[in-house]
PDB file of N, CA and C in Angstrom:
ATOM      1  N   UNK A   1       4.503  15.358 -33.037  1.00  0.00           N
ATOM      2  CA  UNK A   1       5.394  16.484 -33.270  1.00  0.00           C
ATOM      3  C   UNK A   1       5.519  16.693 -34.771  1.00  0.00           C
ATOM      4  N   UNK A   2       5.442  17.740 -35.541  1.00  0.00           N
ATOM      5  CA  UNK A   2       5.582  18.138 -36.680  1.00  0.00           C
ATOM      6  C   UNK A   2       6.759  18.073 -37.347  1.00  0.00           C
ATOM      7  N   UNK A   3       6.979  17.609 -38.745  1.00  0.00           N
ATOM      8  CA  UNK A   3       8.559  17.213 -39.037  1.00  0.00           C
ATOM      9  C   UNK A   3       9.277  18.249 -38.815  1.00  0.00           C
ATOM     10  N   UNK A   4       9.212  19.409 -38.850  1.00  0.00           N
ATOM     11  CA  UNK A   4      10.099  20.672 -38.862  1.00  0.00           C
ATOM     12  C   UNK A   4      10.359  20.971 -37.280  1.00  0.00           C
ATOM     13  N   UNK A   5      10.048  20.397 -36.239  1.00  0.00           N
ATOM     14  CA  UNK A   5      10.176  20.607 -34.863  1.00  0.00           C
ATOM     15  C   UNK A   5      11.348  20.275 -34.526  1.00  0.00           C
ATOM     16  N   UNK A   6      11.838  20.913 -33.383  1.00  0.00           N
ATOM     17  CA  UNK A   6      13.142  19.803 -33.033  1.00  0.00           C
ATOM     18  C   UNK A   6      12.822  19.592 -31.805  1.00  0.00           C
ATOM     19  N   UNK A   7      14.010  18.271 -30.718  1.00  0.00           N
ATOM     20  CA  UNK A   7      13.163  18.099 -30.011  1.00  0.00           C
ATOM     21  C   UNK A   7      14.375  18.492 -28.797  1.00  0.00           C
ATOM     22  N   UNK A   8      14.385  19.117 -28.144  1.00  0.00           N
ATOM     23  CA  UNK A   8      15.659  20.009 -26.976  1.00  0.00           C
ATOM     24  C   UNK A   8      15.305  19.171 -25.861  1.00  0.00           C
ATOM     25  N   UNK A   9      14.560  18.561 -25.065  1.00  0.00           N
ATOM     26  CA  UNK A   9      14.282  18.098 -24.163  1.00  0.00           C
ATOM     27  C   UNK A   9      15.707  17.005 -23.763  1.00  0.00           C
ATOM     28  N   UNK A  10      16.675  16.977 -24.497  1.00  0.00           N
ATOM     29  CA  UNK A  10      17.765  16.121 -24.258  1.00  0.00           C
ATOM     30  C   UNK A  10      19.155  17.296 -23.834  1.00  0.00           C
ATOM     31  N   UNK A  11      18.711  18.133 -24.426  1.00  0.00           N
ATOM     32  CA  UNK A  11      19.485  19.765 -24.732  1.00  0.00           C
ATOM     33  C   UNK A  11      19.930  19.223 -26.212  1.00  0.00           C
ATOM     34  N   UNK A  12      21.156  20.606 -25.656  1.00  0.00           N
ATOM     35  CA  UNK A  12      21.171  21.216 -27.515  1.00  0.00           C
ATOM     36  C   UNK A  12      22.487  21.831 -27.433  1.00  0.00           C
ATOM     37  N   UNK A  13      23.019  21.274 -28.486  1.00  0.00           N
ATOM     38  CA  UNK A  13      24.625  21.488 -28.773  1.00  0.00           C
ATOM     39  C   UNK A  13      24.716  22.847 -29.177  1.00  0.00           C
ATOM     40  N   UNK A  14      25.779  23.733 -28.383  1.00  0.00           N
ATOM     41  CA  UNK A  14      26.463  25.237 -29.091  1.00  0.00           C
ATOM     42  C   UNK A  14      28.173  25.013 -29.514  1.00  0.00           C
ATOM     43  N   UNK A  15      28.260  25.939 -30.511  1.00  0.00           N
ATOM     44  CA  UNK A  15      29.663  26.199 -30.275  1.00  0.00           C
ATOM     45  C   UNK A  15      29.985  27.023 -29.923  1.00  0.00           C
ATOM     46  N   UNK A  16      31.344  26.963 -28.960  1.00  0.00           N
ATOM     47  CA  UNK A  16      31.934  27.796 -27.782  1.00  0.00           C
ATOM     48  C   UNK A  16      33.404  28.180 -28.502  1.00  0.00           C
ATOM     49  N   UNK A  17      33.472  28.937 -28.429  1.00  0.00           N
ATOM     50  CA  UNK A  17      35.211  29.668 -28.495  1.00  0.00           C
ATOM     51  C   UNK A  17      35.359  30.655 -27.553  1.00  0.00           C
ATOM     52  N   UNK A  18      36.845  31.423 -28.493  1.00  0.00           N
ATOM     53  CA  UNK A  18      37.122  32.664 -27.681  1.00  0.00           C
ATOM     54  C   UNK A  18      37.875  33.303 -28.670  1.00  0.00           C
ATOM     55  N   UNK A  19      37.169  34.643 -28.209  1.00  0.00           N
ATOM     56  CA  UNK A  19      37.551  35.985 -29.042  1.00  0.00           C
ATOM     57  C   UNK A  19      38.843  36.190 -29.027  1.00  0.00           C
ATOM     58  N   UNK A  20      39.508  36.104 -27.678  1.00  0.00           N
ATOM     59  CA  UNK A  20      41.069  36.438 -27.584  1.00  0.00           C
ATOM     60  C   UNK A  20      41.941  35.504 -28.465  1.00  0.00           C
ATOM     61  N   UNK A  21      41.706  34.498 -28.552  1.00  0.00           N
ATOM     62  CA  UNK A  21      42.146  33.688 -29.250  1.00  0.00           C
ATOM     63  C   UNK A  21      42.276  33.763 -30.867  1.00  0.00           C
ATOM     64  N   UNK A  22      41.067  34.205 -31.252  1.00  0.00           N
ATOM     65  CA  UNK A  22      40.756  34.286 -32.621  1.00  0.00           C
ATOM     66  C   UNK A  22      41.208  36.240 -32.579  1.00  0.00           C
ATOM     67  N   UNK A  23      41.274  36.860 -32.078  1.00  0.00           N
ATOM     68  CA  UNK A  23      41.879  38.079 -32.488  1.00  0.00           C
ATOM     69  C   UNK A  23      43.251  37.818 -32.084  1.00  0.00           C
ATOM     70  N   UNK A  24      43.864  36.987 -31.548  1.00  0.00           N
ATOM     71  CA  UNK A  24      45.649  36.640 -32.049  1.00  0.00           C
ATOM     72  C   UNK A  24      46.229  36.000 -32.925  1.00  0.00           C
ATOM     73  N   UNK A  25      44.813  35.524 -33.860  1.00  0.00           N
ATOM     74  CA  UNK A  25      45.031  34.284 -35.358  1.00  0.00           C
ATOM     75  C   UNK A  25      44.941  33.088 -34.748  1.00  0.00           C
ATOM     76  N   UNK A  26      44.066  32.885 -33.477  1.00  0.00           N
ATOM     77  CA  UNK A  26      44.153  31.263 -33.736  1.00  0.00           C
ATOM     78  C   UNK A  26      42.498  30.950 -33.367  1.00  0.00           C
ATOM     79  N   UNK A  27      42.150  29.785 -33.544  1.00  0.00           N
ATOM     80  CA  UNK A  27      40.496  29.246 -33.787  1.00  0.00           C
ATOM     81  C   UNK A  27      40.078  28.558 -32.749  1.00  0.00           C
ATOM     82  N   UNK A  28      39.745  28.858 -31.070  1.00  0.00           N
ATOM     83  CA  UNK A  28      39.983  27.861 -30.392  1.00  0.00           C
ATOM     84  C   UNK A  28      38.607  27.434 -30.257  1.00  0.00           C
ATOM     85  N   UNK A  29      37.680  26.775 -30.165  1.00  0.00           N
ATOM     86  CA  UNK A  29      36.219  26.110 -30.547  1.00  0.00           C
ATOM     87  C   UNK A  29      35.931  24.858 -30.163  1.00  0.00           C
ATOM     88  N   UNK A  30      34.751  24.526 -29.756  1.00  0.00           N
ATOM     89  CA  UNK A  30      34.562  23.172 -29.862  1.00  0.00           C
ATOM     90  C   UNK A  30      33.089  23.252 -29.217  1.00  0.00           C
ATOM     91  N   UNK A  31      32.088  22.254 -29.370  1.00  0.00           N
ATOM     92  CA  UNK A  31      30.981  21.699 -29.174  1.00  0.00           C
ATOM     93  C   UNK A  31      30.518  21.470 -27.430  1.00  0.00           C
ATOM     94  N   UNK A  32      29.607  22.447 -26.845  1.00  0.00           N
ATOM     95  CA  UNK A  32      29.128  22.021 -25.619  1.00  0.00           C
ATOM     96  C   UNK A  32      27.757  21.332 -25.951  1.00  0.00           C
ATOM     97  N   UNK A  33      27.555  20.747 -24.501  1.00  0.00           N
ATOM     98  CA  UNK A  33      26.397  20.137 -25.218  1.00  0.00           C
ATOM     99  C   UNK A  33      25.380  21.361 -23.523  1.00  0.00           C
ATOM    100  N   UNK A  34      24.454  21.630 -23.648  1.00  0.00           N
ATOM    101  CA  UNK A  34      23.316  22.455 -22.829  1.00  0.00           C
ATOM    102  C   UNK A  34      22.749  21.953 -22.719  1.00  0.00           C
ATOM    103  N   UNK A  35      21.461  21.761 -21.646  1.00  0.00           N
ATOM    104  CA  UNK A  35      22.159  22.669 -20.646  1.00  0.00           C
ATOM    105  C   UNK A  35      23.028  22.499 -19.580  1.00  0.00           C
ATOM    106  N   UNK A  36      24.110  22.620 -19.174  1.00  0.00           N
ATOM    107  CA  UNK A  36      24.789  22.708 -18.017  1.00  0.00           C
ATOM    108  C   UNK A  36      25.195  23.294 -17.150  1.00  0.00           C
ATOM    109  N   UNK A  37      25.282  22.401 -16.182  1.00  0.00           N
ATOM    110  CA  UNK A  37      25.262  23.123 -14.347  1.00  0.00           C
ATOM    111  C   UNK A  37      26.567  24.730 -14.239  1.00  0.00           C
ATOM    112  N   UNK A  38      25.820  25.741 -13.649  1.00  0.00           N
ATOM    113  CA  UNK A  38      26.555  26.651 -14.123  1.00  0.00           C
ATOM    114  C   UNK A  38      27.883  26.760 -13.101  1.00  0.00           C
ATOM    115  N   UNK A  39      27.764  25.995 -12.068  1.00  0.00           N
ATOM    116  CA  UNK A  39      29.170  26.123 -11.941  1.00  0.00           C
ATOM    117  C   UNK A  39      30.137  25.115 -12.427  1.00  0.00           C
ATOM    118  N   UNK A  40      29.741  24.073 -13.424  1.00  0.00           N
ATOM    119  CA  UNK A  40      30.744  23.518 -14.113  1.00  0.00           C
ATOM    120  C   UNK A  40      31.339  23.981 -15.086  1.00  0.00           C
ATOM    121  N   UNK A  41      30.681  25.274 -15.714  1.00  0.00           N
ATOM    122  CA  UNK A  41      30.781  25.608 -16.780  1.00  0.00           C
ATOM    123  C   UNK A  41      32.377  26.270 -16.957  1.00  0.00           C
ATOM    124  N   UNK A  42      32.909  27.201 -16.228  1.00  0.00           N
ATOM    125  CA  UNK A  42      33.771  27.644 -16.207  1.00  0.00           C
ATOM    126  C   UNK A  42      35.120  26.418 -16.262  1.00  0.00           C
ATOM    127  N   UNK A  43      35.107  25.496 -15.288  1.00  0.00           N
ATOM    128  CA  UNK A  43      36.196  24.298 -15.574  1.00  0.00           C
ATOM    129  C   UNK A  43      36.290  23.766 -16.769  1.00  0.00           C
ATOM    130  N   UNK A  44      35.123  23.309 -17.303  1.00  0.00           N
ATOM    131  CA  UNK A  44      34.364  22.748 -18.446  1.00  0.00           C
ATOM    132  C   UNK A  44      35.572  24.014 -19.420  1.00  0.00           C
ATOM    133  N   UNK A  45      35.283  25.078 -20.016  1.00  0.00           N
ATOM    134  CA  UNK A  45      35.961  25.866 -20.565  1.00  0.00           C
ATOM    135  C   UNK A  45      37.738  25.468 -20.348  1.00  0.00           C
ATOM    136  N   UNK A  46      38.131  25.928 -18.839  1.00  0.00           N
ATOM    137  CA  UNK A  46      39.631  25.653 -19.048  1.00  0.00           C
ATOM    138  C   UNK A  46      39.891  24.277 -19.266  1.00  0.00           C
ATOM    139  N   UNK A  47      39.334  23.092 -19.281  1.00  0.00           N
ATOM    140  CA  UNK A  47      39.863  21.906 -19.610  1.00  0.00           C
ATOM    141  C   UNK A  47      39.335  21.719 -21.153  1.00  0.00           C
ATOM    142  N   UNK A  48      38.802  22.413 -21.961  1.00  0.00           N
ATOM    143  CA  UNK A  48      38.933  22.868 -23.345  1.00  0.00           C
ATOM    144  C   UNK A  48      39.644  23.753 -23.928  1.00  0.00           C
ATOM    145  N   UNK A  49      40.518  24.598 -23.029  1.00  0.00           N
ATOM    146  CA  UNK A  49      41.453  25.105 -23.081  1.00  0.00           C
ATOM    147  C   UNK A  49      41.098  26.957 -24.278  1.00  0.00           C
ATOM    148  N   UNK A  50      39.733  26.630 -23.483  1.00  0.00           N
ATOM    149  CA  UNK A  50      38.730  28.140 -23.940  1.00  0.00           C
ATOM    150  C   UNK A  50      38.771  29.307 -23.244  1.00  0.00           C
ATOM    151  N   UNK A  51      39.482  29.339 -21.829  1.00  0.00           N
ATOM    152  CA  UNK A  51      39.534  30.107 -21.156  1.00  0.00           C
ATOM    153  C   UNK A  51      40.303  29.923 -20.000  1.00  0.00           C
ATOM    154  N   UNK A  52      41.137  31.164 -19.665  1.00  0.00           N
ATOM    155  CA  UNK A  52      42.216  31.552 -19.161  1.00  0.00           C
ATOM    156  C   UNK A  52      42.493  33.216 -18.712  1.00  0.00           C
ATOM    157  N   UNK A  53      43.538  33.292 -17.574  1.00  0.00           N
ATOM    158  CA  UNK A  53      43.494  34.782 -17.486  1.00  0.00           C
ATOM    159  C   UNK A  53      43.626  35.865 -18.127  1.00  0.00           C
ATOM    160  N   UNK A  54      44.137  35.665 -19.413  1.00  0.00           N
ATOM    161  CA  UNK A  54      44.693  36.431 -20.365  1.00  0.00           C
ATOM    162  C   UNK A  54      43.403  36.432 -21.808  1.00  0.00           C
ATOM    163  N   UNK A  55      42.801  35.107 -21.681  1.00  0.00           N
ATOM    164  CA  UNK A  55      41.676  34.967 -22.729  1.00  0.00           C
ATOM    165  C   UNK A  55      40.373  34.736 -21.898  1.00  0.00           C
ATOM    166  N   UNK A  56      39.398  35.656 -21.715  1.00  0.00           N
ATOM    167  CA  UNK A  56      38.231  35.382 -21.198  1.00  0.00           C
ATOM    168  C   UNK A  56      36.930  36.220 -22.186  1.00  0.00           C
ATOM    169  N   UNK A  57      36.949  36.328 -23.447  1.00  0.00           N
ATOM    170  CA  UNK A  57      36.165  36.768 -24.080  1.00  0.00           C
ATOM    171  C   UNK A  57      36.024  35.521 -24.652  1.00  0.00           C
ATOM    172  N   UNK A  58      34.462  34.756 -24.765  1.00  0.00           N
ATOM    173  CA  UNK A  58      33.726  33.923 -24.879  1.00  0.00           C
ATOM    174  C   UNK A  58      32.456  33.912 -25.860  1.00  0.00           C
ATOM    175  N   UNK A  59      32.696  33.602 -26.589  1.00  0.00           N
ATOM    176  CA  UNK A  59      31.639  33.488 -27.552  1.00  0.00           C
ATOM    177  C   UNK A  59      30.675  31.849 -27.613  1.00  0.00           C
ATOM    178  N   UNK A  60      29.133  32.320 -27.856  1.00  0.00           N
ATOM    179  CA  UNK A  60      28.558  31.088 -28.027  1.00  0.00           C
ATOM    180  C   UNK A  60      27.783  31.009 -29.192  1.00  0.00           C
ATOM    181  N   UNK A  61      27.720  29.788 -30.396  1.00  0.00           N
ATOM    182  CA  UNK A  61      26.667  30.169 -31.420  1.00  0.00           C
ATOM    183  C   UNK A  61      26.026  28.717 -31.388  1.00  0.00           C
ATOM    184  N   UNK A  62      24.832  29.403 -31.745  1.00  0.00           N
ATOM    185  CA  UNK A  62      23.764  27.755 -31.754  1.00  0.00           C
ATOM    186  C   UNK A  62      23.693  28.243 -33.101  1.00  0.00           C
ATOM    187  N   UNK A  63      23.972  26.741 -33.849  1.00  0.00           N
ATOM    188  CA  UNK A  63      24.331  26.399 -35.296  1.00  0.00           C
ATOM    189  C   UNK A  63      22.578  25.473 -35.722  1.00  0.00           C
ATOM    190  N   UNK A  64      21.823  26.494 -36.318  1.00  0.00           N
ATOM    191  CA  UNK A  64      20.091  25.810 -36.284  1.00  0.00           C
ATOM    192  C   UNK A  64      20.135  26.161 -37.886  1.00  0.00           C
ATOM    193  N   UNK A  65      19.956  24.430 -38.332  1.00  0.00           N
ATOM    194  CA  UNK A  65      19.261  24.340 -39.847  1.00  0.00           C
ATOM    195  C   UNK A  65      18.091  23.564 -39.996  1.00  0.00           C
ATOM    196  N   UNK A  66      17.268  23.966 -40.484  1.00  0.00           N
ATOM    197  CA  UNK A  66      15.983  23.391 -40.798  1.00  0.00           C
ATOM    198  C   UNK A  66      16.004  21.850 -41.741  1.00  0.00           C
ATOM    199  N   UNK A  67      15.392  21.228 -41.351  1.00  0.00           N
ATOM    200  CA  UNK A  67      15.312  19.499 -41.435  1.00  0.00           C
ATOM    201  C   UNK A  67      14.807  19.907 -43.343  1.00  0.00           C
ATOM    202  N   UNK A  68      15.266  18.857 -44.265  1.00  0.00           N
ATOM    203  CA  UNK A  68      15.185  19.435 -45.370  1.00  0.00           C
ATOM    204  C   UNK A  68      13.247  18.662 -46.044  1.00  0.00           C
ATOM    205  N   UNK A  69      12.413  19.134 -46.966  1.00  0.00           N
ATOM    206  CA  UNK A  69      11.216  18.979 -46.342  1.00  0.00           C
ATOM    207  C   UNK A  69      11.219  17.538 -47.181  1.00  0.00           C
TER     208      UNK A  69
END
């Protein structure tokens, strides 16, 4: 494998928030790790306390920096 490769076959960490949250001033976020079973996903969220009836706008960012050479 080439040094600049990465290797996902374990998955691959995103960060998860929510919009509702952060458009009322607060930062709610934290680290999933992918891939996961999609019907855990939603529990997975409310026991991170990412989603709820009132907050269900969901954001995901994969945070990718290149290995330095």
């Amino acid at each position: 494998m080439a040094k600049h490769e990465h290797d996902f076959r374990d998955g691959f960490d995103v960060c998860v928030g929510n919009y509702g949250y952060y458009n009322e001033g607060e930062l709610h976020d934290t680290w999933m790790r992918l891939p996961m079973d999609p019907d855990k996903i939603e529990p997975w969220l409310r026991s991170h306390g990412l989603f709820d009836e009132e907050h269900e706008e969901i954001y995901i960012c994969l945070l990718y920096t290149s290995p330095s050479p």
